[in-house]
N, C-alpha and C. Protein backbone atom coordinates (compact mmCIF):
# COMPACT_ATOMS: atom_id res chain seq x y z
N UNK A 1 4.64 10.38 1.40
CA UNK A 1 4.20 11.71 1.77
C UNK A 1 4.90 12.19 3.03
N UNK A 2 4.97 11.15 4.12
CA UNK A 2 5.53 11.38 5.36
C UNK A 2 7.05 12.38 5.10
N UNK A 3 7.40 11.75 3.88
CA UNK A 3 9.15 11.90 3.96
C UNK A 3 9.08 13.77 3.41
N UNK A 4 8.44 13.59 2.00
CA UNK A 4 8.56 15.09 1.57
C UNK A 4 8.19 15.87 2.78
N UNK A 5 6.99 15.64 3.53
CA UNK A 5 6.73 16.08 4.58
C UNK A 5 7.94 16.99 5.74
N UNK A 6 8.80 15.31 5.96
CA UNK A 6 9.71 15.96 6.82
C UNK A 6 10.70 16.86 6.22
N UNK A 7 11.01 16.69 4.64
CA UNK A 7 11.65 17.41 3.90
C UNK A 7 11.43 18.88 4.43
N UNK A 8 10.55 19.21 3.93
CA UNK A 8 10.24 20.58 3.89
C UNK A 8 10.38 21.29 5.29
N UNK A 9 10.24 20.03 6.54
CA UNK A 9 10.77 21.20 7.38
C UNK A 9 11.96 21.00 8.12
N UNK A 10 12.59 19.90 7.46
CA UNK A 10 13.79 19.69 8.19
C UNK A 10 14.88 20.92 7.95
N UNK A 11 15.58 20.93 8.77
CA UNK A 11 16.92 21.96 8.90
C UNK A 11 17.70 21.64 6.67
N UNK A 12 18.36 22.25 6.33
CA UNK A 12 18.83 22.55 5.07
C UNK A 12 20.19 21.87 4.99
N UNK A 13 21.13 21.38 5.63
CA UNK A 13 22.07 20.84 5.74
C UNK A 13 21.65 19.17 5.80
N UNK A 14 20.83 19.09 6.72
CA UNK A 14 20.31 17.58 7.45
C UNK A 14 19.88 17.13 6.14
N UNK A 15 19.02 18.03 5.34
CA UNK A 15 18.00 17.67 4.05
C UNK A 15 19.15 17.54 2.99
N UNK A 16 20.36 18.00 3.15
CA UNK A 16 21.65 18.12 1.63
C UNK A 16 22.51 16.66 2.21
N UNK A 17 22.61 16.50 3.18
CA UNK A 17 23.26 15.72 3.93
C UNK A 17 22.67 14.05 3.09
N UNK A 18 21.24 14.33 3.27
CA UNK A 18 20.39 13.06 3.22
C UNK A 18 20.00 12.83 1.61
N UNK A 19 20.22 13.63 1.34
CA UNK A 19 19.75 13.80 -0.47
C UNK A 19 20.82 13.24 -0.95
N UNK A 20 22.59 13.76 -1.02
CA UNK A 20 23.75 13.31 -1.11
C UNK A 20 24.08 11.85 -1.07
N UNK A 21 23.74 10.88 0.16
CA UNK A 21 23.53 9.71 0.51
C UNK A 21 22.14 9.12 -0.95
N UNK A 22 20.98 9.48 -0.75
CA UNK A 22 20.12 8.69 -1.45
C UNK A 22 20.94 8.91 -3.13
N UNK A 23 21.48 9.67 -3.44
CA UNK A 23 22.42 10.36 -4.67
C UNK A 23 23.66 9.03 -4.75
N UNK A 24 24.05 8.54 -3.88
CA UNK A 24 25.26 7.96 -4.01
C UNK A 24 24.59 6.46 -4.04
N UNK A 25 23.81 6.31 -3.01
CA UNK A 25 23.07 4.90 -3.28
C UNK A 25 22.55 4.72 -4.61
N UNK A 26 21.25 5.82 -5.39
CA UNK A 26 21.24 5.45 -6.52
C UNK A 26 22.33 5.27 -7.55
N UNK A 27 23.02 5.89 -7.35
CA UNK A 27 24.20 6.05 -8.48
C UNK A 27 25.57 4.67 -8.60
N UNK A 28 25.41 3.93 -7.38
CA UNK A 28 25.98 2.84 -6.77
C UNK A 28 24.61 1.82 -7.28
N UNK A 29 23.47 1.67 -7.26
CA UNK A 29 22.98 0.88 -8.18
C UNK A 29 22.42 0.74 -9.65
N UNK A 30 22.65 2.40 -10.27
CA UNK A 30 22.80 1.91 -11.52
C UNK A 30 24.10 1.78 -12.20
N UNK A 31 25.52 1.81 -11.45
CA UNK A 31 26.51 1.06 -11.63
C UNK A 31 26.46 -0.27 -11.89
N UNK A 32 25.39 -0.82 -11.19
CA UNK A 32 25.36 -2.51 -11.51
C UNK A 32 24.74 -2.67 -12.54
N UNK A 33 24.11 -1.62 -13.47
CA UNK A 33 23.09 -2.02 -14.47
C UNK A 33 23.34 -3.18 -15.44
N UNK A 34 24.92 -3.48 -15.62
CA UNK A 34 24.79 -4.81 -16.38
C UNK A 34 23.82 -5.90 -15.84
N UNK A 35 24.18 -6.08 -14.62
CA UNK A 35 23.22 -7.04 -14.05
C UNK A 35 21.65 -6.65 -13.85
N UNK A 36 20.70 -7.20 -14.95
CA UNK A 36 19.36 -7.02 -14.93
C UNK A 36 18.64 -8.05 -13.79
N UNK A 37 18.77 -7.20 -12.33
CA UNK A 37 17.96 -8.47 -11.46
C UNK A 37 17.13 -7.35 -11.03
N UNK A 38 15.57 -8.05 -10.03
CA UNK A 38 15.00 -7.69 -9.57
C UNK A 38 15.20 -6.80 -8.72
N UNK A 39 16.20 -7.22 -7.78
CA UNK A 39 16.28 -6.61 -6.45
C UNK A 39 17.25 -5.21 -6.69
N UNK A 40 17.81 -5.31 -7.73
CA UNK A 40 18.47 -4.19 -8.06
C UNK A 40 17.44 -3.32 -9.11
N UNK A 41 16.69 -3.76 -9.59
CA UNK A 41 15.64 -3.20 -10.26
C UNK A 41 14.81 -2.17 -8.94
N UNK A 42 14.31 -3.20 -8.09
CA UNK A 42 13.66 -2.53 -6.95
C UNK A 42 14.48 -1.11 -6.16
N UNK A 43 16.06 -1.67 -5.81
CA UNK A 43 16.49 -0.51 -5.12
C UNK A 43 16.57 0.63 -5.87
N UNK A 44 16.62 0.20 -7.44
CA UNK A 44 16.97 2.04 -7.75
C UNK A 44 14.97 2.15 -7.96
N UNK A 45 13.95 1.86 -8.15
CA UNK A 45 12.91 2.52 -8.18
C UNK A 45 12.55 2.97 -6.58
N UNK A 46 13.10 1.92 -5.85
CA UNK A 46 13.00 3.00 -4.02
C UNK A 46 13.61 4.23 -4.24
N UNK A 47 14.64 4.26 -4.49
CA UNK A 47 15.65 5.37 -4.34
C UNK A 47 15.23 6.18 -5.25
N UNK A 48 15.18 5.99 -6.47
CA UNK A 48 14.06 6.86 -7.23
C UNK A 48 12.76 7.32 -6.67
N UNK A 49 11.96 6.80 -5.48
CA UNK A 49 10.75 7.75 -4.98
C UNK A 49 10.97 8.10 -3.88
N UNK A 50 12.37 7.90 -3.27
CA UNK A 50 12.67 8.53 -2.51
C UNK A 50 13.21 9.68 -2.67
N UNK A 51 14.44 10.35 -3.84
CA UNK A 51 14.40 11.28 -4.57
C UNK A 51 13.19 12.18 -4.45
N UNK A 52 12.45 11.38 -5.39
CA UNK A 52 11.11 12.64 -5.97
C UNK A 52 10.31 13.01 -4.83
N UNK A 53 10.34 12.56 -3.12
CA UNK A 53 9.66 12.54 -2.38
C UNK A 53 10.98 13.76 -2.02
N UNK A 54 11.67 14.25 -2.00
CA UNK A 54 13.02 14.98 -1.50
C UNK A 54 13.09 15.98 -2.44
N UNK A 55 12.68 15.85 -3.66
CA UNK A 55 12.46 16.88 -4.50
C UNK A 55 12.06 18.40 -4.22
N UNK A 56 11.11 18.69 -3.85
CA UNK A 56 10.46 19.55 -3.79
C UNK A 56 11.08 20.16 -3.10
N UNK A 57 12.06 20.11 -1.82
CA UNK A 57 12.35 20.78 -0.94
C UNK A 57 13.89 20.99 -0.91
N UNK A 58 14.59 20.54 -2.07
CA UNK A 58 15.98 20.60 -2.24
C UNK A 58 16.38 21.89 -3.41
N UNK A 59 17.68 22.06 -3.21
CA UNK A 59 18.02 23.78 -3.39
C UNK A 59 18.10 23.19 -4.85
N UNK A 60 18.39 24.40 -5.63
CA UNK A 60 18.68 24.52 -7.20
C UNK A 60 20.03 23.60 -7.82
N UNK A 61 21.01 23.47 -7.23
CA UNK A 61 22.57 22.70 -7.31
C UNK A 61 22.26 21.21 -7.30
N UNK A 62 20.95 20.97 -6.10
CA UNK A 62 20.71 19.79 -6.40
C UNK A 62 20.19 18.84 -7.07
N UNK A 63 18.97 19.73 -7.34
CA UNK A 63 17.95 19.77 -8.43
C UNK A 63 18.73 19.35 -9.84
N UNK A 64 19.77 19.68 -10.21
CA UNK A 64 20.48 19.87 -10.83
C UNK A 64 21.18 18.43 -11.16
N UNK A 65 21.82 18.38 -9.87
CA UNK A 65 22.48 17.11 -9.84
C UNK A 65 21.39 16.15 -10.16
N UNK A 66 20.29 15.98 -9.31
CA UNK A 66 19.38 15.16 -9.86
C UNK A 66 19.03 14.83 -11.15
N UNK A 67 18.79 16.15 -11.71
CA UNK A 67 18.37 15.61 -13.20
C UNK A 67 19.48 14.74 -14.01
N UNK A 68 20.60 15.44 -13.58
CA UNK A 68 21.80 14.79 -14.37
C UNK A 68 21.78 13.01 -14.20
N UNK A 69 21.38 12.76 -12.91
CA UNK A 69 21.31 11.58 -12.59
C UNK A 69 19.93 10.39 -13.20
N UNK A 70 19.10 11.31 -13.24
CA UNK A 70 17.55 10.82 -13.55
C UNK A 70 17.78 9.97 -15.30
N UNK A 71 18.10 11.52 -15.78
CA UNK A 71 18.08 10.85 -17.48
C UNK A 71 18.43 9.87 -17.87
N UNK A 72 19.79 9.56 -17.76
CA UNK A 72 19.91 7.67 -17.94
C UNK A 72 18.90 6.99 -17.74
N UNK A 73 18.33 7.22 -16.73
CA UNK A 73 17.18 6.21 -16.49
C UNK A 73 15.63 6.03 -17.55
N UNK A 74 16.01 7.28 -18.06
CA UNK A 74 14.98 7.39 -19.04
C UNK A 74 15.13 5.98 -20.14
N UNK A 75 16.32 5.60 -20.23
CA UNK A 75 16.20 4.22 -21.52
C UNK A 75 16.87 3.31 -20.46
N UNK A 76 16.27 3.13 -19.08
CA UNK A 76 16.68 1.71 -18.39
C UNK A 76 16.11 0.72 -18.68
N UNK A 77 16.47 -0.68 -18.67
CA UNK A 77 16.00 -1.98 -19.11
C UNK A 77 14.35 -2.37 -18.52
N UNK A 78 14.52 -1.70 -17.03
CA UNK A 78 13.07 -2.04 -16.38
C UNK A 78 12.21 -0.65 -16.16
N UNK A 79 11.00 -0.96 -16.87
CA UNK A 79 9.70 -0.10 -16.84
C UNK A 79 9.52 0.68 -15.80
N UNK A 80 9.86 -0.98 -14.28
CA UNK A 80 9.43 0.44 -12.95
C UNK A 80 10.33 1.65 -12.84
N UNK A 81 11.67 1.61 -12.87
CA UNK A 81 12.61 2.61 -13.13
C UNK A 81 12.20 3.50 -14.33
N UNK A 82 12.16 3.19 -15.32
CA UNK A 82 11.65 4.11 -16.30
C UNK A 82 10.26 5.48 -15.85
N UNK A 83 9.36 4.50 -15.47
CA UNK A 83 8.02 4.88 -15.04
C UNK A 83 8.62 6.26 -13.45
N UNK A 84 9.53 5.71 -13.19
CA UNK A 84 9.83 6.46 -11.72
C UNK A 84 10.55 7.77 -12.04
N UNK A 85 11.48 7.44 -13.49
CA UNK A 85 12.41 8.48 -13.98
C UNK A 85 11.23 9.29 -14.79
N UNK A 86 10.13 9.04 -15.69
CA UNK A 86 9.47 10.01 -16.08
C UNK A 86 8.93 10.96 -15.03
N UNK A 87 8.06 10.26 -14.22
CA UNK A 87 7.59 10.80 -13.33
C UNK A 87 7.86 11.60 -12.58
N UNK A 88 9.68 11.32 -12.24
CA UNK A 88 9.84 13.00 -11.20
C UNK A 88 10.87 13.98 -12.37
N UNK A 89 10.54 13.69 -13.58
CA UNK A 89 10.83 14.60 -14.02
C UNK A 89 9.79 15.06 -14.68
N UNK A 90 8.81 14.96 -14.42
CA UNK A 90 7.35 15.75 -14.65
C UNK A 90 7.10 16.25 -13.52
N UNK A 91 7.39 16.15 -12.11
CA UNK A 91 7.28 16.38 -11.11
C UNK A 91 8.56 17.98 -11.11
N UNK A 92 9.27 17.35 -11.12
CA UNK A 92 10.58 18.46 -11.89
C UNK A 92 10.07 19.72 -12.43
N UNK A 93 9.16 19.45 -13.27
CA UNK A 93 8.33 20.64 -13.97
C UNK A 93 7.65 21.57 -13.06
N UNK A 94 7.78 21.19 -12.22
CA UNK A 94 6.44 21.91 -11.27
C UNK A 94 7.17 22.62 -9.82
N UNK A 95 8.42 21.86 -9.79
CA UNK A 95 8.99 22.47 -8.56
C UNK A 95 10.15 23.38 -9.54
N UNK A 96 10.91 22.53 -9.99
CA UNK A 96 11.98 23.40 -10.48
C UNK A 96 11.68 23.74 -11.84
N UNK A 97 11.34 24.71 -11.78
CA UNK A 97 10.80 25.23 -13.46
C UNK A 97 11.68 25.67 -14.18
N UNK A 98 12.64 26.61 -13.60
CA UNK A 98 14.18 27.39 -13.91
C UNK A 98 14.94 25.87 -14.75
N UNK A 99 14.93 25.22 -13.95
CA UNK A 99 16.27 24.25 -14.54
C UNK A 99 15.94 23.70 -15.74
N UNK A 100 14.58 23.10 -16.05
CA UNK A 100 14.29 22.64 -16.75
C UNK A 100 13.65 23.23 -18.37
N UNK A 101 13.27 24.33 -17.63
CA UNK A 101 13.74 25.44 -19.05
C UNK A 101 15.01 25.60 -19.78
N UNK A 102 16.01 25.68 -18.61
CA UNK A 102 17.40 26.00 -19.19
C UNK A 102 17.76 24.96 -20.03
N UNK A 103 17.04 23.49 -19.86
CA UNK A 103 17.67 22.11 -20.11
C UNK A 103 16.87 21.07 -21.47
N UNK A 104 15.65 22.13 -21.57
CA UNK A 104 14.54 21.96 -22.54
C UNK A 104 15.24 21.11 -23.89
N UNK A 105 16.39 21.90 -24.47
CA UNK A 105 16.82 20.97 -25.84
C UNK A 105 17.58 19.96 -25.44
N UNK A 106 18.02 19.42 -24.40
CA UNK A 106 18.93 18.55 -23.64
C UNK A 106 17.89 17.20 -23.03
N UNK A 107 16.65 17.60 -22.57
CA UNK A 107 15.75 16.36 -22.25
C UNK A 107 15.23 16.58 -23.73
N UNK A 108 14.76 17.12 -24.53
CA UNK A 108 14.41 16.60 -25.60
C UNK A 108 15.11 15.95 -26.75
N UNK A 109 16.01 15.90 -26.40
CA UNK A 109 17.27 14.93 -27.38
C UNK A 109 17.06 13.68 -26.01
N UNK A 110 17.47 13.55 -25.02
CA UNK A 110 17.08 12.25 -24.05
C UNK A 110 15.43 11.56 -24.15
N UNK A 111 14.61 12.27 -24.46
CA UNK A 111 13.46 11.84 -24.31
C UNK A 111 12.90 11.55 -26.28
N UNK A 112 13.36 11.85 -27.16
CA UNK A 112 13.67 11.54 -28.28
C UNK A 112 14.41 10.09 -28.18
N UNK A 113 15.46 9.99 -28.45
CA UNK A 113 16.41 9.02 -28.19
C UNK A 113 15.97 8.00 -27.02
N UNK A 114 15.39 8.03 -25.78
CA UNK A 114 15.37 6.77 -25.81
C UNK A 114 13.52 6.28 -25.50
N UNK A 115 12.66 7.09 -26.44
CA UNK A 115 11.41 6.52 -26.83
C UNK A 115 11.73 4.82 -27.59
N UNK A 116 13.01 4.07 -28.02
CA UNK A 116 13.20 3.36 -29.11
C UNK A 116 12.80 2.23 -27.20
N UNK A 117 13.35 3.00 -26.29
CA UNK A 117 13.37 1.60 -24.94
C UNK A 117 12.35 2.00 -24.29
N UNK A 118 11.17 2.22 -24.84
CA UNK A 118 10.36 2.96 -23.70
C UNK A 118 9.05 1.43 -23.62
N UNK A 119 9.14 1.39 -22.17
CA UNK A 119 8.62 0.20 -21.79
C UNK A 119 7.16 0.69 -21.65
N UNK A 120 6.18 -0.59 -21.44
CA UNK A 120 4.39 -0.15 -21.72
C UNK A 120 4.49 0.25 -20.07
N UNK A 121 5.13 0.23 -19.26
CA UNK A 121 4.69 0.61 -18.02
C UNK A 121 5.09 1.97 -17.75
N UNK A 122 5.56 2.01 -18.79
CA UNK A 122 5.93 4.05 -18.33
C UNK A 122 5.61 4.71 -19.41
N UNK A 123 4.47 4.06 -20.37
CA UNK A 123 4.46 5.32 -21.22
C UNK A 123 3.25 6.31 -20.63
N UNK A 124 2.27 6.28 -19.81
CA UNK A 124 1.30 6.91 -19.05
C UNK A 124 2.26 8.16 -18.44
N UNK A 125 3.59 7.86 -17.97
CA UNK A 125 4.06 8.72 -17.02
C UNK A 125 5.09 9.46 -18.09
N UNK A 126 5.30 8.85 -19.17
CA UNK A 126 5.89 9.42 -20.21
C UNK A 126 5.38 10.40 -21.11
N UNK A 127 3.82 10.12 -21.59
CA UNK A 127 3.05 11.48 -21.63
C UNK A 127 2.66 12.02 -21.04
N UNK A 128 2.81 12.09 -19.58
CA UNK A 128 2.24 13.33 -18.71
C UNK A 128 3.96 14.21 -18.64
N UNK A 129 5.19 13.77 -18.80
CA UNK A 129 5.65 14.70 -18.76
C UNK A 129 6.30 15.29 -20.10
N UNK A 130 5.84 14.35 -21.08
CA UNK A 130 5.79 15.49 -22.57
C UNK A 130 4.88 16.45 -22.12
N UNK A 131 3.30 16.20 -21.55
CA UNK A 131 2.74 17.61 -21.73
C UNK A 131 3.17 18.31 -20.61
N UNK A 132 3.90 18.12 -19.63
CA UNK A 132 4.57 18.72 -18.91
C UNK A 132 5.47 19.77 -19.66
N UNK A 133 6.29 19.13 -21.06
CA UNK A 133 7.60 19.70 -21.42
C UNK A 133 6.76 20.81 -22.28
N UNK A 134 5.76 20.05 -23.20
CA UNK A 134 5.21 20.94 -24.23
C UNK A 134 4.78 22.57 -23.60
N UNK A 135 4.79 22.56 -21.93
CA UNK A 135 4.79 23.79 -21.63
C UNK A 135 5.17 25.05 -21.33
N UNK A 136 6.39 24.67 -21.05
CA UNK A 136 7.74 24.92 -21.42
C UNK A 136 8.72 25.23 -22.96
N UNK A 137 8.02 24.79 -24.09
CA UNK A 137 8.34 25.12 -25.39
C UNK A 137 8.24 26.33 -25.80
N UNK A 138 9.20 27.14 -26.29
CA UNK A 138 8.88 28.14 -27.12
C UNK A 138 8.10 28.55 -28.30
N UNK A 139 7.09 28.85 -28.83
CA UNK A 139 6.45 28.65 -29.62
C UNK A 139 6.97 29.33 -31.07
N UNK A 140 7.21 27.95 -31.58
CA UNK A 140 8.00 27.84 -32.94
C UNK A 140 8.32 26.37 -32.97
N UNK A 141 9.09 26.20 -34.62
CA UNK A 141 8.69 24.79 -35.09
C UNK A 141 9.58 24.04 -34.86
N UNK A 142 10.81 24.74 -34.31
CA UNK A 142 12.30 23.98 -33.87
C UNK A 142 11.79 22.85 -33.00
N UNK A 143 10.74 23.03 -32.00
CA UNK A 143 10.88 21.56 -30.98
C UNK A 143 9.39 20.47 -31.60
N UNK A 144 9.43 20.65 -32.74
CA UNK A 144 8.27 19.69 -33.44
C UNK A 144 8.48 18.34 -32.94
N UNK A 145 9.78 18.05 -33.01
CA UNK A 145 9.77 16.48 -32.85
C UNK A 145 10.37 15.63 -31.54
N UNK A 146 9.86 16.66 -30.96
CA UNK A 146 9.77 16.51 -29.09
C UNK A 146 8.17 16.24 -28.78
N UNK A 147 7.25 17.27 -29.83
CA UNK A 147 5.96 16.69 -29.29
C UNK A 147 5.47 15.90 -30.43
């Protein structure tokens, strides 16, 4: 809480500056994803709530970048990552609403596709952001097999 906290009132550069860095660290440990260890399991679910704690207060470009980064994680080998990637993209729903409209048939082909790896520790956080998505649907029968 502390961190979104300082998010929101830190200066806008300091906050792109620091988002960029947690962006390159995650992205530098799911490079290692061949290697299924703990401790690399752990750093990307830090860096993953450190993200979603940075969320709320980061511009649209980044938001952006984020998601691009998140989805992979949707069919990662470990649950806590999984559980961390549903979660701020249900969180996603609520701050950045724009992007994720625009991106609606794009997580629902990702969130389709990798239900086949979806671990028991993230499916709680996996239906809160289907009904997250289901709100966001256009009403018609094209996105049936998203919900």
């Amino acid at each position: 809480e502390a961190i979104g906290e300082y998010a929101t009132v830190t200066d806008k550069s300091h906050l792109g500056t620091f988002f960029q860095n947690v962006m390159k660290k995650l992205l530098g440990a799911a490079s290692q994803d061949e290697m299924v260890d703990s401790e690399v399991e752990e750093t990307k679910a830090l860096l993953l709530d450190l993200a979603l704690a940075l969320m709320p207060a980061i511009d649209a470009a980044s938001a952006d970048f984020l998601y691009k980064a998140v989805v992979p994680f949707l069919a990662d080998a470990s649950g806590i990552v999984q559980k961390r990637a549903y979660k701020l993209l249900q969180q996603m729903a609520k701050h950045h609403l724009e992007l994720l409209q625009g991106r609606i048939s794009d997580l629902q082909e990702q969130m389709v596709s990798s239900l086949s790896e979806l671990s028991p520790a993230a499916a709680k956080w996996r239906l809160r952001c289907v009904s997250s998505m289901c709100e966001l649907l256009p009403l018609d029968s094209s996105y049936l097999t998203f919900v």
